[in-house]
N, C-alpha and C. Protein backbone atom coordinates (compact mmCIF):
# COMPACT_ATOMS: atom_id res chain seq x y z
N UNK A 1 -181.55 54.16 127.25
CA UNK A 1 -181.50 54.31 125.79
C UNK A 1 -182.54 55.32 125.33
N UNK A 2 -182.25 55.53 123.99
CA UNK A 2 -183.57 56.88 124.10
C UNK A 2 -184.82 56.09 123.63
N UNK A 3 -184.59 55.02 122.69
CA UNK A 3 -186.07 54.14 122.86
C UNK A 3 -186.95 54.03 123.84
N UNK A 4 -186.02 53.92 125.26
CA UNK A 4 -186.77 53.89 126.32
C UNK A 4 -186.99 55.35 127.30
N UNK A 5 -186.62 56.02 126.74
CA UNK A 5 -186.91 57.51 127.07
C UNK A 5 -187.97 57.87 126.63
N UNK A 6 -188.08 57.78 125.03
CA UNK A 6 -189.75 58.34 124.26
C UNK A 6 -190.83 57.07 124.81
N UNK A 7 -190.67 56.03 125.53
CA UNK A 7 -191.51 55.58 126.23
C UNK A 7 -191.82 55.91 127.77
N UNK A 8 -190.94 56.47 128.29
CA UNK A 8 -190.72 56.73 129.40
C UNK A 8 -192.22 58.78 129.72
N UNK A 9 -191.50 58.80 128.51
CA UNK A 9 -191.63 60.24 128.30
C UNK A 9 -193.35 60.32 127.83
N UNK A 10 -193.76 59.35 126.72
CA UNK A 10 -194.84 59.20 126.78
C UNK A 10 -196.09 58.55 127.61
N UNK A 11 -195.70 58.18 128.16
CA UNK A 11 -196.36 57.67 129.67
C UNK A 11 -196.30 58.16 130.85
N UNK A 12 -195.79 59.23 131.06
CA UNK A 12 -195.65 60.18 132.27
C UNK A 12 -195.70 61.24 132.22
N UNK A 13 -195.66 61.97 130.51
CA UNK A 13 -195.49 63.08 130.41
C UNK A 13 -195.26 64.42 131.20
N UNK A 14 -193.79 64.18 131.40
CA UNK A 14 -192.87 65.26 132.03
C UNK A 14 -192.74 66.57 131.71
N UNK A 15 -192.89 67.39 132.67
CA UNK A 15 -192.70 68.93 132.70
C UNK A 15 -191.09 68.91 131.90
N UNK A 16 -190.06 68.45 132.67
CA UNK A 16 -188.70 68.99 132.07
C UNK A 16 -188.12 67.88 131.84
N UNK A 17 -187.12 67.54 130.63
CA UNK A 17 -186.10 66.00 130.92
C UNK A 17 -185.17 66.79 130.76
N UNK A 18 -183.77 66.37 131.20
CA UNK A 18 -182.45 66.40 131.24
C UNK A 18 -181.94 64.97 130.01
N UNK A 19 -181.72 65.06 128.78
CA UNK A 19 -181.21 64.45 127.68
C UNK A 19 -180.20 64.47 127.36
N UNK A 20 -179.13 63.37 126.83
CA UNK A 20 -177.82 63.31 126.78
C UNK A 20 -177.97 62.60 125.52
N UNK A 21 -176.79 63.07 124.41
CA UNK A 21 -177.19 62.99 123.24
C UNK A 21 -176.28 61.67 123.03
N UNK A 22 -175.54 61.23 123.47
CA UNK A 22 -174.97 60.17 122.93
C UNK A 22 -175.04 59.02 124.04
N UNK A 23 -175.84 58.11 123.59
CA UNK A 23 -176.73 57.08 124.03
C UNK A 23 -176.97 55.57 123.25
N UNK A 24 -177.25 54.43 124.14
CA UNK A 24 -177.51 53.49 123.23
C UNK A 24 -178.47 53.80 122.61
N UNK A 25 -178.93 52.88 121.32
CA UNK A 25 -180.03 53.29 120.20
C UNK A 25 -179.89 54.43 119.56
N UNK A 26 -181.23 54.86 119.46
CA UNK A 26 -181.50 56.26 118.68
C UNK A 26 -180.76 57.43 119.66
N UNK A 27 -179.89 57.88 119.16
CA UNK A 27 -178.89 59.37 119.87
C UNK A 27 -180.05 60.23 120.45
N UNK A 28 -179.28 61.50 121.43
CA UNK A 28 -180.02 62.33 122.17
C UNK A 28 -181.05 63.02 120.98
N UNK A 29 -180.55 63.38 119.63
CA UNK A 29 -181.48 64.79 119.00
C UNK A 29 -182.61 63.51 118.65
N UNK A 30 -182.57 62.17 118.11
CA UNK A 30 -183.67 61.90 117.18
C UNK A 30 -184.86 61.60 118.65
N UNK A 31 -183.98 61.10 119.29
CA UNK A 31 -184.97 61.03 121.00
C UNK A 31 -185.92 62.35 121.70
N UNK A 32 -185.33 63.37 121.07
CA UNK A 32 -185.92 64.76 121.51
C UNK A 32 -187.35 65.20 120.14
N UNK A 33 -187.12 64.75 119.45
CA UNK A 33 -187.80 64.68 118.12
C UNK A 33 -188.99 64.14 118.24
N UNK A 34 -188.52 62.67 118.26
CA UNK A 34 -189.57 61.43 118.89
C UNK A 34 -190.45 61.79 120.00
N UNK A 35 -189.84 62.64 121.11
CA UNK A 35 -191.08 63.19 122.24
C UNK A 35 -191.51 64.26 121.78
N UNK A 36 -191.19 65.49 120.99
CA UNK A 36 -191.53 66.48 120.54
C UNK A 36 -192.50 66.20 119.65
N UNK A 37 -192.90 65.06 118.75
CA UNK A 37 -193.71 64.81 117.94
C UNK A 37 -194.82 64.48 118.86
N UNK A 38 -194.78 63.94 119.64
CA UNK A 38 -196.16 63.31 120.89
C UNK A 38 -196.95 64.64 121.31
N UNK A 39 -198.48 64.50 120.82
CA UNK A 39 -198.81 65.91 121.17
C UNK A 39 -198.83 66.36 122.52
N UNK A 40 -198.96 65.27 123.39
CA UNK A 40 -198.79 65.32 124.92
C UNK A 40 -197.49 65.87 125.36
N UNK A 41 -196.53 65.86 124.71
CA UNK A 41 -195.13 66.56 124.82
C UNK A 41 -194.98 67.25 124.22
N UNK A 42 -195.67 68.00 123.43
CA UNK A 42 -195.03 69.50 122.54
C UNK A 42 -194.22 70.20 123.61
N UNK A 43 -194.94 70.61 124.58
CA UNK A 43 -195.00 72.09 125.68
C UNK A 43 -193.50 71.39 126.53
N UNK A 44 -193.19 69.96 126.61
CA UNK A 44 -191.92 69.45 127.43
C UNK A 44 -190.82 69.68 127.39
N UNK A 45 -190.10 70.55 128.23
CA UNK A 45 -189.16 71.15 127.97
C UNK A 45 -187.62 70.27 128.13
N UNK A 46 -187.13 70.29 127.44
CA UNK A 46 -185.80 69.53 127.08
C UNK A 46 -184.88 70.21 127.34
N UNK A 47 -183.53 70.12 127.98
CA UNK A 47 -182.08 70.24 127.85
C UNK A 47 -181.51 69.33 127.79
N UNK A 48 -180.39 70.17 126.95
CA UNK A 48 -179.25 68.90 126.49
C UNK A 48 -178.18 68.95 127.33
N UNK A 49 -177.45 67.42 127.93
CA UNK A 49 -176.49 67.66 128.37
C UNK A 49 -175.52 67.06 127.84
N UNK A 50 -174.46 67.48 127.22
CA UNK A 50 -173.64 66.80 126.32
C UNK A 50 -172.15 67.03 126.56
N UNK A 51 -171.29 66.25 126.02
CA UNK A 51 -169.70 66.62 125.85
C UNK A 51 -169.75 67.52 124.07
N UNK A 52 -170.41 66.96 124.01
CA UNK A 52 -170.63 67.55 122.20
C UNK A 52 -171.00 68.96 122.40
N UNK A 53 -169.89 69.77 122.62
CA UNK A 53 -170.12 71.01 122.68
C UNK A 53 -169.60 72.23 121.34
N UNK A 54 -169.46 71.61 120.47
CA UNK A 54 -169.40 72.22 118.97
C UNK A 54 -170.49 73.26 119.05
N UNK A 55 -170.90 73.79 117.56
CA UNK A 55 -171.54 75.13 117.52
C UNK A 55 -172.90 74.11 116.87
N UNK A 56 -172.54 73.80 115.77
CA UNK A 56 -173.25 72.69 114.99
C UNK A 56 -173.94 71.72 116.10
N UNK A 57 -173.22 71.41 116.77
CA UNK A 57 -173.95 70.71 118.05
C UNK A 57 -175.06 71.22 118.93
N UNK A 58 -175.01 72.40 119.56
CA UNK A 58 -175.73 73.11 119.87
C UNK A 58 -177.30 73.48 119.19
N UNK A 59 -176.34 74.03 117.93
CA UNK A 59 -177.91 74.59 117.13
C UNK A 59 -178.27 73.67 116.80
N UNK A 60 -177.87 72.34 116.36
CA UNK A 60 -178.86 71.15 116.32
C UNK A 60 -180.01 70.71 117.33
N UNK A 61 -179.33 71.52 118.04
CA UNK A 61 -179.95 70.39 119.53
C UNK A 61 -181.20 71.68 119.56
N UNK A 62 -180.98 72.69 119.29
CA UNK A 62 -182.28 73.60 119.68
C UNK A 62 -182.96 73.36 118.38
N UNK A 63 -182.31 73.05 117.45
CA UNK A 63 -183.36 72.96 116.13
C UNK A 63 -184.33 71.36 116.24
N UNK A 64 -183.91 70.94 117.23
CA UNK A 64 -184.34 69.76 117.70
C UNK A 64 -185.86 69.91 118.13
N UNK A 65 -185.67 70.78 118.99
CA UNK A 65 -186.85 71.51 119.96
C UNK A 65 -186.27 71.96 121.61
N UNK A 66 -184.88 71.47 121.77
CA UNK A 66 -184.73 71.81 122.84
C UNK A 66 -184.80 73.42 123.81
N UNK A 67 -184.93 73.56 125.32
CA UNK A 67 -184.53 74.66 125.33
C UNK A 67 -183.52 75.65 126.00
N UNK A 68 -182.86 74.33 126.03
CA UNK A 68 -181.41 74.82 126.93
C UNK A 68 -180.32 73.93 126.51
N UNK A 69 -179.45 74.06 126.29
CA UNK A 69 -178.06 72.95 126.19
C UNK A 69 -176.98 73.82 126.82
N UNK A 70 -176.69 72.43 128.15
CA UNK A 70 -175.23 73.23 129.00
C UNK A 70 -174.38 71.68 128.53
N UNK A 71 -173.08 72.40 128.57
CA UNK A 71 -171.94 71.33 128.01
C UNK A 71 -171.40 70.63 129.48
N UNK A 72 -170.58 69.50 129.42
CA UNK A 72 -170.34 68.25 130.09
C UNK A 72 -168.78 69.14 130.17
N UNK A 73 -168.00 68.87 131.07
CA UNK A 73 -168.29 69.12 132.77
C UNK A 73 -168.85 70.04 133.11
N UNK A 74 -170.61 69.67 133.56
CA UNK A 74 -171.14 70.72 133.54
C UNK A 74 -171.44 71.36 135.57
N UNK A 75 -171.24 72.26 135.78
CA UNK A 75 -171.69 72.65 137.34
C UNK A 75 -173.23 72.65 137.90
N UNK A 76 -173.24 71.97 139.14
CA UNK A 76 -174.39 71.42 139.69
C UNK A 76 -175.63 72.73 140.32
N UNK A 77 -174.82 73.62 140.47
CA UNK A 77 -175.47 74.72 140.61
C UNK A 77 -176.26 75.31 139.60
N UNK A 78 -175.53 75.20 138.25
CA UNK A 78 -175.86 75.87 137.37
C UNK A 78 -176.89 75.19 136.43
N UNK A 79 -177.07 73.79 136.63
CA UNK A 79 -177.76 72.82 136.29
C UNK A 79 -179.06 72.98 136.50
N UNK A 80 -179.18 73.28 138.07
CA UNK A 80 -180.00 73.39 138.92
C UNK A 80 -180.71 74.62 138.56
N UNK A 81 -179.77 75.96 138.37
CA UNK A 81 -180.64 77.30 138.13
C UNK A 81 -181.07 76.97 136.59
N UNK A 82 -180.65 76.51 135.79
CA UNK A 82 -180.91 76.40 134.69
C UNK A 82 -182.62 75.79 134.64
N UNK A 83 -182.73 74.58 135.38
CA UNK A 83 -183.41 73.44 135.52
C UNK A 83 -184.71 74.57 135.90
N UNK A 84 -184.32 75.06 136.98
CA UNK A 84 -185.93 76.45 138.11
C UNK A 84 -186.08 77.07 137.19
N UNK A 85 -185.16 77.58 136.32
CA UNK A 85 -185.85 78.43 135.47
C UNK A 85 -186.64 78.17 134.51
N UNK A 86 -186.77 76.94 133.68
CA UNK A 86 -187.65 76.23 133.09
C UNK A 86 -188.75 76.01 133.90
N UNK A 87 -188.35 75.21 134.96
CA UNK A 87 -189.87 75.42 135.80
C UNK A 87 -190.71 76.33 135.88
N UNK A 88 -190.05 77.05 135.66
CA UNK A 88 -190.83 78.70 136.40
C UNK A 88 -191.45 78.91 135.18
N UNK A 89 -190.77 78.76 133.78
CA UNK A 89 -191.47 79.49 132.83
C UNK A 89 -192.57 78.57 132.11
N UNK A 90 -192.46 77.26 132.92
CA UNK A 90 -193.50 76.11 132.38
C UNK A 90 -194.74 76.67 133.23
N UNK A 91 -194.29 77.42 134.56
CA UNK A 91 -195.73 77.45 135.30
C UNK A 91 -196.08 78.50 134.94
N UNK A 92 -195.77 80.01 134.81
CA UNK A 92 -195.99 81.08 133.86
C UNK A 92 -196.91 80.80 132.58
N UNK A 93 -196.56 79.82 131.96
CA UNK A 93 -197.04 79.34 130.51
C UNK A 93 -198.06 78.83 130.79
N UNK A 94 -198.34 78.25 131.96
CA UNK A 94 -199.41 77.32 132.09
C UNK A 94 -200.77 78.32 132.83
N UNK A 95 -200.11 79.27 133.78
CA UNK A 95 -200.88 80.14 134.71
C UNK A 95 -201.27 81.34 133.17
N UNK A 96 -201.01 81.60 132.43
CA UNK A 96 -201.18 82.73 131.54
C UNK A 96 -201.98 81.37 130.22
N UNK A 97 -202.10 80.62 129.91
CA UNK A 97 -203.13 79.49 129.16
C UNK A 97 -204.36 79.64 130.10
N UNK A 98 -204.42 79.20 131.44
CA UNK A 98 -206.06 79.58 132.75
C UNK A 98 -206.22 80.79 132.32
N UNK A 99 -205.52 81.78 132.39
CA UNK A 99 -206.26 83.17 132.56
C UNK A 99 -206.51 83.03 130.94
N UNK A 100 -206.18 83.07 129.93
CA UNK A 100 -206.95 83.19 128.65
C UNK A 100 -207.64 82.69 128.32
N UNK A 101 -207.95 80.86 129.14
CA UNK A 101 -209.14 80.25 129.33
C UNK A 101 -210.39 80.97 129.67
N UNK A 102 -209.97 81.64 131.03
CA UNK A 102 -211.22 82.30 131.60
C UNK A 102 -211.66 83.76 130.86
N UNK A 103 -210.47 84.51 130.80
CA UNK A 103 -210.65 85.19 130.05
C UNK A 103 -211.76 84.84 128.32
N UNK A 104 -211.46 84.18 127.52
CA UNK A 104 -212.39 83.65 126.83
C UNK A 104 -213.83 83.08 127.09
N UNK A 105 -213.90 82.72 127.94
CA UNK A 105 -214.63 82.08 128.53
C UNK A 105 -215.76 83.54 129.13
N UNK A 106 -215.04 84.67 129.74
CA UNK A 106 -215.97 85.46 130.00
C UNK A 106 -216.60 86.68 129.06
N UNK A 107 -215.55 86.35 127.87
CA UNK A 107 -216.05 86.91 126.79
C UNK A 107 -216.93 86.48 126.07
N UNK A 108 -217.47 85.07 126.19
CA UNK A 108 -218.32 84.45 125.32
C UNK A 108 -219.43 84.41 126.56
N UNK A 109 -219.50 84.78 127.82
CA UNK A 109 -220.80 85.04 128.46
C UNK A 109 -221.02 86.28 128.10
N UNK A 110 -220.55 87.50 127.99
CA UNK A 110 -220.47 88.82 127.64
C UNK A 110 -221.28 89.25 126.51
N UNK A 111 -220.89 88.27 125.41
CA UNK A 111 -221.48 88.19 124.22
C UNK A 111 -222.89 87.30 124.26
N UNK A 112 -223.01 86.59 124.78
CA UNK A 112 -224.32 86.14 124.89
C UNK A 112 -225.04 86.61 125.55
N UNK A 113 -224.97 87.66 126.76
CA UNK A 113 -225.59 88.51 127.43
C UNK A 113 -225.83 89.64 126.90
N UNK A 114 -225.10 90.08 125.67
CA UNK A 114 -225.25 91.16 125.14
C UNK A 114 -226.35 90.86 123.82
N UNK A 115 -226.13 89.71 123.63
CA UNK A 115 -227.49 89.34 122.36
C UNK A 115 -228.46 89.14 122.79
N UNK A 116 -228.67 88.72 124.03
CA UNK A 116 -229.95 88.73 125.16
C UNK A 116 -230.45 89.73 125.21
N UNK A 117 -230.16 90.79 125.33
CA UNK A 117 -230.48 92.16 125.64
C UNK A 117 -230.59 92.81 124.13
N UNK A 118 -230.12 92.57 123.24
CA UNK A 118 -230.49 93.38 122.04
C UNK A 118 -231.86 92.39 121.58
N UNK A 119 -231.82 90.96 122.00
CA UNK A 119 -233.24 90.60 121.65
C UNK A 119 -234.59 91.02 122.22
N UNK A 120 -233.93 91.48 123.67
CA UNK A 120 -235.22 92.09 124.55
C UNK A 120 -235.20 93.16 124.04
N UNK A 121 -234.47 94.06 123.60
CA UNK A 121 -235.03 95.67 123.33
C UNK A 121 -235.72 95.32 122.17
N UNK A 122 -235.48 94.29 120.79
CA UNK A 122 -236.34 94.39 120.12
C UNK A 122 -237.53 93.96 120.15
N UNK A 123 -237.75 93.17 121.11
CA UNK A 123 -239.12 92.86 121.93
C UNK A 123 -239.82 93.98 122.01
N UNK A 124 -239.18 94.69 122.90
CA UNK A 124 -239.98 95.97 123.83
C UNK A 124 -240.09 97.06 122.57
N UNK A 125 -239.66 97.02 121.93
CA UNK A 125 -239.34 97.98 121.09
C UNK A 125 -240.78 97.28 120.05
N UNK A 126 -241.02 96.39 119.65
CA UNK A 126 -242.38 95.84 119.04
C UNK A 126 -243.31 96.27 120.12
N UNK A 127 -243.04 95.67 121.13
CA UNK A 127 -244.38 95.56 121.93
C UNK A 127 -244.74 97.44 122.70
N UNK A 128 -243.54 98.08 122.61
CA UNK A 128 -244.23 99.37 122.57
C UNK A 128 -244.83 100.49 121.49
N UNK A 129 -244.49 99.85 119.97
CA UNK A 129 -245.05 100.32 119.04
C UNK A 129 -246.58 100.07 119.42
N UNK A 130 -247.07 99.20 119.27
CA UNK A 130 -248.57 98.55 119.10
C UNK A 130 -249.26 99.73 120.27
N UNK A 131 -248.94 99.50 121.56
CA UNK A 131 -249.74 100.70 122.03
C UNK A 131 -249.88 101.96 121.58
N UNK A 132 -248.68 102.46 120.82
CA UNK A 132 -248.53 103.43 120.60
C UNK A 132 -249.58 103.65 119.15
N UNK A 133 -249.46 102.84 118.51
CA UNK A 133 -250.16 103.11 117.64
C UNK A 133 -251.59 103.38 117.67
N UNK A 134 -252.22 102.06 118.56
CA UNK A 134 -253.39 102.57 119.43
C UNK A 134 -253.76 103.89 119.63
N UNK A 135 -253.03 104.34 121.13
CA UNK A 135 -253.21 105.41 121.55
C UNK A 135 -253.43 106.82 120.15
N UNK A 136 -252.58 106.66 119.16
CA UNK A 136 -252.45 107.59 118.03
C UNK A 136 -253.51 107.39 117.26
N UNK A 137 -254.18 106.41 117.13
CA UNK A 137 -255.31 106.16 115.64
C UNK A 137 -256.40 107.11 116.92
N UNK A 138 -256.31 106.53 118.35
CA UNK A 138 -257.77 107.05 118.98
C UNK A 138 -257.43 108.44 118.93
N UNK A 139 -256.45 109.09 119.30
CA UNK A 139 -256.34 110.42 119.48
C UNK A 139 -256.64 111.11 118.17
N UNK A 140 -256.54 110.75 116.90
CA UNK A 140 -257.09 111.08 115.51
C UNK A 140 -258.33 111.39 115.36
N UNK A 141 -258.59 110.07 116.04
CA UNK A 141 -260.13 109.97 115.89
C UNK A 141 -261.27 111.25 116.83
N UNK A 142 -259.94 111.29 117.74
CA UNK A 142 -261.49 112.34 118.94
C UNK A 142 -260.80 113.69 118.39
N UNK A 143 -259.70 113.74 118.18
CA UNK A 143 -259.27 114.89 117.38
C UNK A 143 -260.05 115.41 115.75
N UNK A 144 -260.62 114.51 115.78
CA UNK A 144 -261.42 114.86 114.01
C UNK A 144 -262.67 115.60 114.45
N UNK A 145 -263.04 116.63 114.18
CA UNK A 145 -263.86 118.09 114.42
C UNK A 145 -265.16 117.24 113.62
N UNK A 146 -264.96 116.08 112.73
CA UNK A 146 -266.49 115.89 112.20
C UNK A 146 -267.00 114.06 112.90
N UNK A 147 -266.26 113.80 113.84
CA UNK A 147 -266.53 112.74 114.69
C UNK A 147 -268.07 113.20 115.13
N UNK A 148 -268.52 112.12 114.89
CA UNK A 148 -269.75 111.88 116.39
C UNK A 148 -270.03 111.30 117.10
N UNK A 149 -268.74 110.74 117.91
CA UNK A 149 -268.87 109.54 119.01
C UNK A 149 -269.81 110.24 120.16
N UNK A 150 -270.36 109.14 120.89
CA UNK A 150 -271.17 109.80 122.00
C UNK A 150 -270.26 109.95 123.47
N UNK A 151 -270.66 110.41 124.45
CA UNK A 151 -269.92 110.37 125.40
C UNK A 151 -269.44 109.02 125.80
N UNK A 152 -270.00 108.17 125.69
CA UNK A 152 -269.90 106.92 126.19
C UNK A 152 -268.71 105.88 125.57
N UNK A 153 -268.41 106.48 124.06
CA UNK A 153 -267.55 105.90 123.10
C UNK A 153 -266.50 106.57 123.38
N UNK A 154 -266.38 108.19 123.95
CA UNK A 154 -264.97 109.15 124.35
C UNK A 154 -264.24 108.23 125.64
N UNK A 155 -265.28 108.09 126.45
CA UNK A 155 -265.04 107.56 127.91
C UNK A 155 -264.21 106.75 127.64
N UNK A 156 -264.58 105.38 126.39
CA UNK A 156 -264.23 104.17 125.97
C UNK A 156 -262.53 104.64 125.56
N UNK A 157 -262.85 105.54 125.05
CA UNK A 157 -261.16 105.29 124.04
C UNK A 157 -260.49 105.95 124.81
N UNK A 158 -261.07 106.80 125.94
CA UNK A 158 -259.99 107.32 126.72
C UNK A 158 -259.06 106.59 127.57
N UNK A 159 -260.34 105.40 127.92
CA UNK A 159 -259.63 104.69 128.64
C UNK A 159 -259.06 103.66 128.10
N UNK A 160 -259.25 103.30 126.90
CA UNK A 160 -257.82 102.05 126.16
C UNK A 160 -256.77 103.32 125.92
N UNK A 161 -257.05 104.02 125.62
CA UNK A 161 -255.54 105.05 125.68
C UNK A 161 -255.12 105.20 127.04
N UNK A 162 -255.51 104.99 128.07
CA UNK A 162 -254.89 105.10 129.31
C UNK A 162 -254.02 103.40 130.03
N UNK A 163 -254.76 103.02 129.50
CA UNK A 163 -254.42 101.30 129.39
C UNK A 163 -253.39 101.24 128.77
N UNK A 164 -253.36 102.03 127.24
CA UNK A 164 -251.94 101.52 126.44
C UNK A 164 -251.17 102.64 127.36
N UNK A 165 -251.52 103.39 127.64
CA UNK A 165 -249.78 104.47 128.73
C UNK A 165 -249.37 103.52 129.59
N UNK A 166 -250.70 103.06 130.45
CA UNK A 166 -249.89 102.07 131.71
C UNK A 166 -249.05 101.24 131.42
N UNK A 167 -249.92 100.26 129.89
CA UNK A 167 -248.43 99.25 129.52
C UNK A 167 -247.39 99.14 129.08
N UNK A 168 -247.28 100.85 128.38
CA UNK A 168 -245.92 100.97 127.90
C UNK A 168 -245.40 101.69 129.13
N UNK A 169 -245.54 102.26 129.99
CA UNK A 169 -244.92 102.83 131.15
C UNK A 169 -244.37 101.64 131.95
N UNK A 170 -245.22 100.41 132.09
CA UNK A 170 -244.93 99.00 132.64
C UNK A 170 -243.57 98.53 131.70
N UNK A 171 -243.46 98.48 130.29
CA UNK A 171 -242.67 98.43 129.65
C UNK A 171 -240.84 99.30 129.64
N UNK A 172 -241.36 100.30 129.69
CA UNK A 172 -240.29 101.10 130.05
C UNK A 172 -239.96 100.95 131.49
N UNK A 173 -240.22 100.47 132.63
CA UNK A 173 -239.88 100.00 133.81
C UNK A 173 -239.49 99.21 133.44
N UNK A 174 -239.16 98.24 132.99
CA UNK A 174 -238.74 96.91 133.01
C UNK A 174 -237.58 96.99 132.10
N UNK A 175 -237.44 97.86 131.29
CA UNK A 175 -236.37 98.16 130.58
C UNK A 175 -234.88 98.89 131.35
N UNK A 176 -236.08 99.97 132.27
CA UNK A 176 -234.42 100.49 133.34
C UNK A 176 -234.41 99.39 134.36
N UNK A 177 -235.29 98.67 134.30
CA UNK A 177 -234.63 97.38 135.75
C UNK A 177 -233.96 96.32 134.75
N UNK A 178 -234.03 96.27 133.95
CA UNK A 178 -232.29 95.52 133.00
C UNK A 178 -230.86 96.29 133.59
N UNK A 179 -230.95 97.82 133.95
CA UNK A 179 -229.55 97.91 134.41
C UNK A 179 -229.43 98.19 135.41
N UNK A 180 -230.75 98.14 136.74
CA UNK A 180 -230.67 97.88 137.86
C UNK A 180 -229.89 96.05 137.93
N UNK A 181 -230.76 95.11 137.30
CA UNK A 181 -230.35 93.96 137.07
C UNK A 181 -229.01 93.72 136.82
N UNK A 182 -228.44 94.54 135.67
CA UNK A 182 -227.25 94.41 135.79
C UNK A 182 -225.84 94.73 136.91
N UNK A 183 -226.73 95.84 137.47
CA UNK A 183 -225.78 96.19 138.78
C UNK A 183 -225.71 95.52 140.10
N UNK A 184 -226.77 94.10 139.84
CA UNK A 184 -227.10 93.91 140.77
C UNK A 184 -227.40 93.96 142.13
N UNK A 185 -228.41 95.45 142.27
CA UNK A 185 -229.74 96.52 142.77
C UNK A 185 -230.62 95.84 143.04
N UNK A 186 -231.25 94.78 141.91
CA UNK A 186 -233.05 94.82 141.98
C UNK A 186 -232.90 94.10 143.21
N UNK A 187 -234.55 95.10 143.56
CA UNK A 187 -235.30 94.43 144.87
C UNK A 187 -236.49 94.04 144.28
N UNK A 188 -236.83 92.69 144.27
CA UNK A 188 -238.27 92.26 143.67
C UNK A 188 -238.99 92.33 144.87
N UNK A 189 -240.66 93.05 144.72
CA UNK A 189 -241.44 92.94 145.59
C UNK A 189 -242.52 91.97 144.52
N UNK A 190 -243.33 90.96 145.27
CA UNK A 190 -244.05 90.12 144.68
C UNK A 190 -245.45 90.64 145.30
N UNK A 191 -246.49 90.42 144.48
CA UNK A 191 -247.73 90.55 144.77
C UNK A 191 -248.90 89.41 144.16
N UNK A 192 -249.75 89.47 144.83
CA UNK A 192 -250.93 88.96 143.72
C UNK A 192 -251.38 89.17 142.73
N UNK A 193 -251.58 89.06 141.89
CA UNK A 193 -252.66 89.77 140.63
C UNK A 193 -253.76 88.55 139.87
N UNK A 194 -254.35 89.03 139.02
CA UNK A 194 -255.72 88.60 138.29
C UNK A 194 -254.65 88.43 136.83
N UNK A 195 -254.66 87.00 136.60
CA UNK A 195 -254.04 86.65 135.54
C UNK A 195 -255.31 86.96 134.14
N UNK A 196 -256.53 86.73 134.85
CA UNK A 196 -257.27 87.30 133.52
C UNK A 196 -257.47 88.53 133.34
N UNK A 197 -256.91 89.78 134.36
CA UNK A 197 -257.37 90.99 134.11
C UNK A 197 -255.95 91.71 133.57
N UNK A 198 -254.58 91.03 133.82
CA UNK A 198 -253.68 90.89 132.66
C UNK A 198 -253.68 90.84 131.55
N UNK A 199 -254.50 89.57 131.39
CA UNK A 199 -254.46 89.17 129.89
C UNK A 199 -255.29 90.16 129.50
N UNK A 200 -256.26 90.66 129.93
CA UNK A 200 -257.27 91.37 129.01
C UNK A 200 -256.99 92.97 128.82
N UNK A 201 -256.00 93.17 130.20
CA UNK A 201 -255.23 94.48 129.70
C UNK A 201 -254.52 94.47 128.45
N UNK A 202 -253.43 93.38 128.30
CA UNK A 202 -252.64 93.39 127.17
C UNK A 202 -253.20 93.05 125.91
N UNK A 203 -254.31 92.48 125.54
CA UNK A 203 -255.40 92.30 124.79
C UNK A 203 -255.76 93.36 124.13
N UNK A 204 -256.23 94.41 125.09
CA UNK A 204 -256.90 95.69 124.94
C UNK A 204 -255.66 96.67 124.51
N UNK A 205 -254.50 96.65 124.89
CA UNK A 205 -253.20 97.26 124.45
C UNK A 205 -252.66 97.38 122.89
């Protein structure tokens, strides 16, 4: 009966049914309806197999949701190719839903990798102003013809201006190893260093 079809149908939820419209209970179209409403059965593909082979009959049955109706005496062959070919286009449908999964899916790493990287350039992009500015106020300063720093104060600013080159040169390395990184190139070599003679470089920067 088709009562026991839209139970049948909702509890196993079937790739394809084969439906026959004249049945005890509720007839083949309101039975195709009834599973078509189940969101677990939208995608379930239905044919009708009927003696009710009118025109009105037909387009009912696709306005139903169905997606095939072959008429009663119907051939077993043709049943059959009818039947693979639904298969085929259920697995098509299903193999082309994964790929737009992943597809989406690698667009939203894409995009978050790409806001990663516009947050680091504006990092680097702060953190290489500040030296720069440095380096520019001192070069003003030894550049001014009525300065009277002593040698000892030139020495000084020469060398925080040499300090701020190293760290923006350190800076700009690390910026082309983002698309070594990305090509995945980098070779990290690790070393020791003086975490306080770090800090007091970038301090002095």
């Amino acid at each position: 009966s088709g009562e026991a079809a839209v139970k049948i149908a909702a509890r196993l939820k079937p790739d394809l049914i084969l439906l026959d419209i004249m049945m005890p209970g509720i007839d083949g179209y309101e039975t195709c309806r009834r599973i078509k409403s189940d969101v677990n059965n939208r995608d379930t593909a239905i044919i009708f197999i009927s003696a009710k082979n009118e025109t009105a009959d037909v387009v009912k049955g696709f306005s139903m949701g169905a997606v095939d109706y072959i008429n009663k005496p119907f051939q077993h062959e043709e049943v059959c190719s009818r039947v693979r070919t639904q298969v085929n286009l259920r697995a098509l449908t299903e193999m082309r839903e994964s790929l737009l999964s992943r597809l989406k899916d690698s667009v939203n790493k894409l995009t978050e990798m790409d806001e990663m990287k516009n947050r680091f350039l504006g990092m680097a992009a702060h953190d290489l102003r500040n030296p720069l500015v440095s380096i520019r106020g001192l070069s003003e300063l030894l550049l001014d013809e009525n300065n009277t720093f002593s040698d000892g104060d030139v020495k000084e600013f020469i060398a925080t201006m040499h300090d701020a080159s190293q760290y923006m040169l350190s800076l700009v390395n690390d910026l082309l190893d983002t698309s070594v990184i990305a090509s995945g190139n980098l070779t990290i070599n690790l070393k020791k260093c003086s975490l306080k003679e770090l800090v007091e470089k970038v301090v002095r920067a």
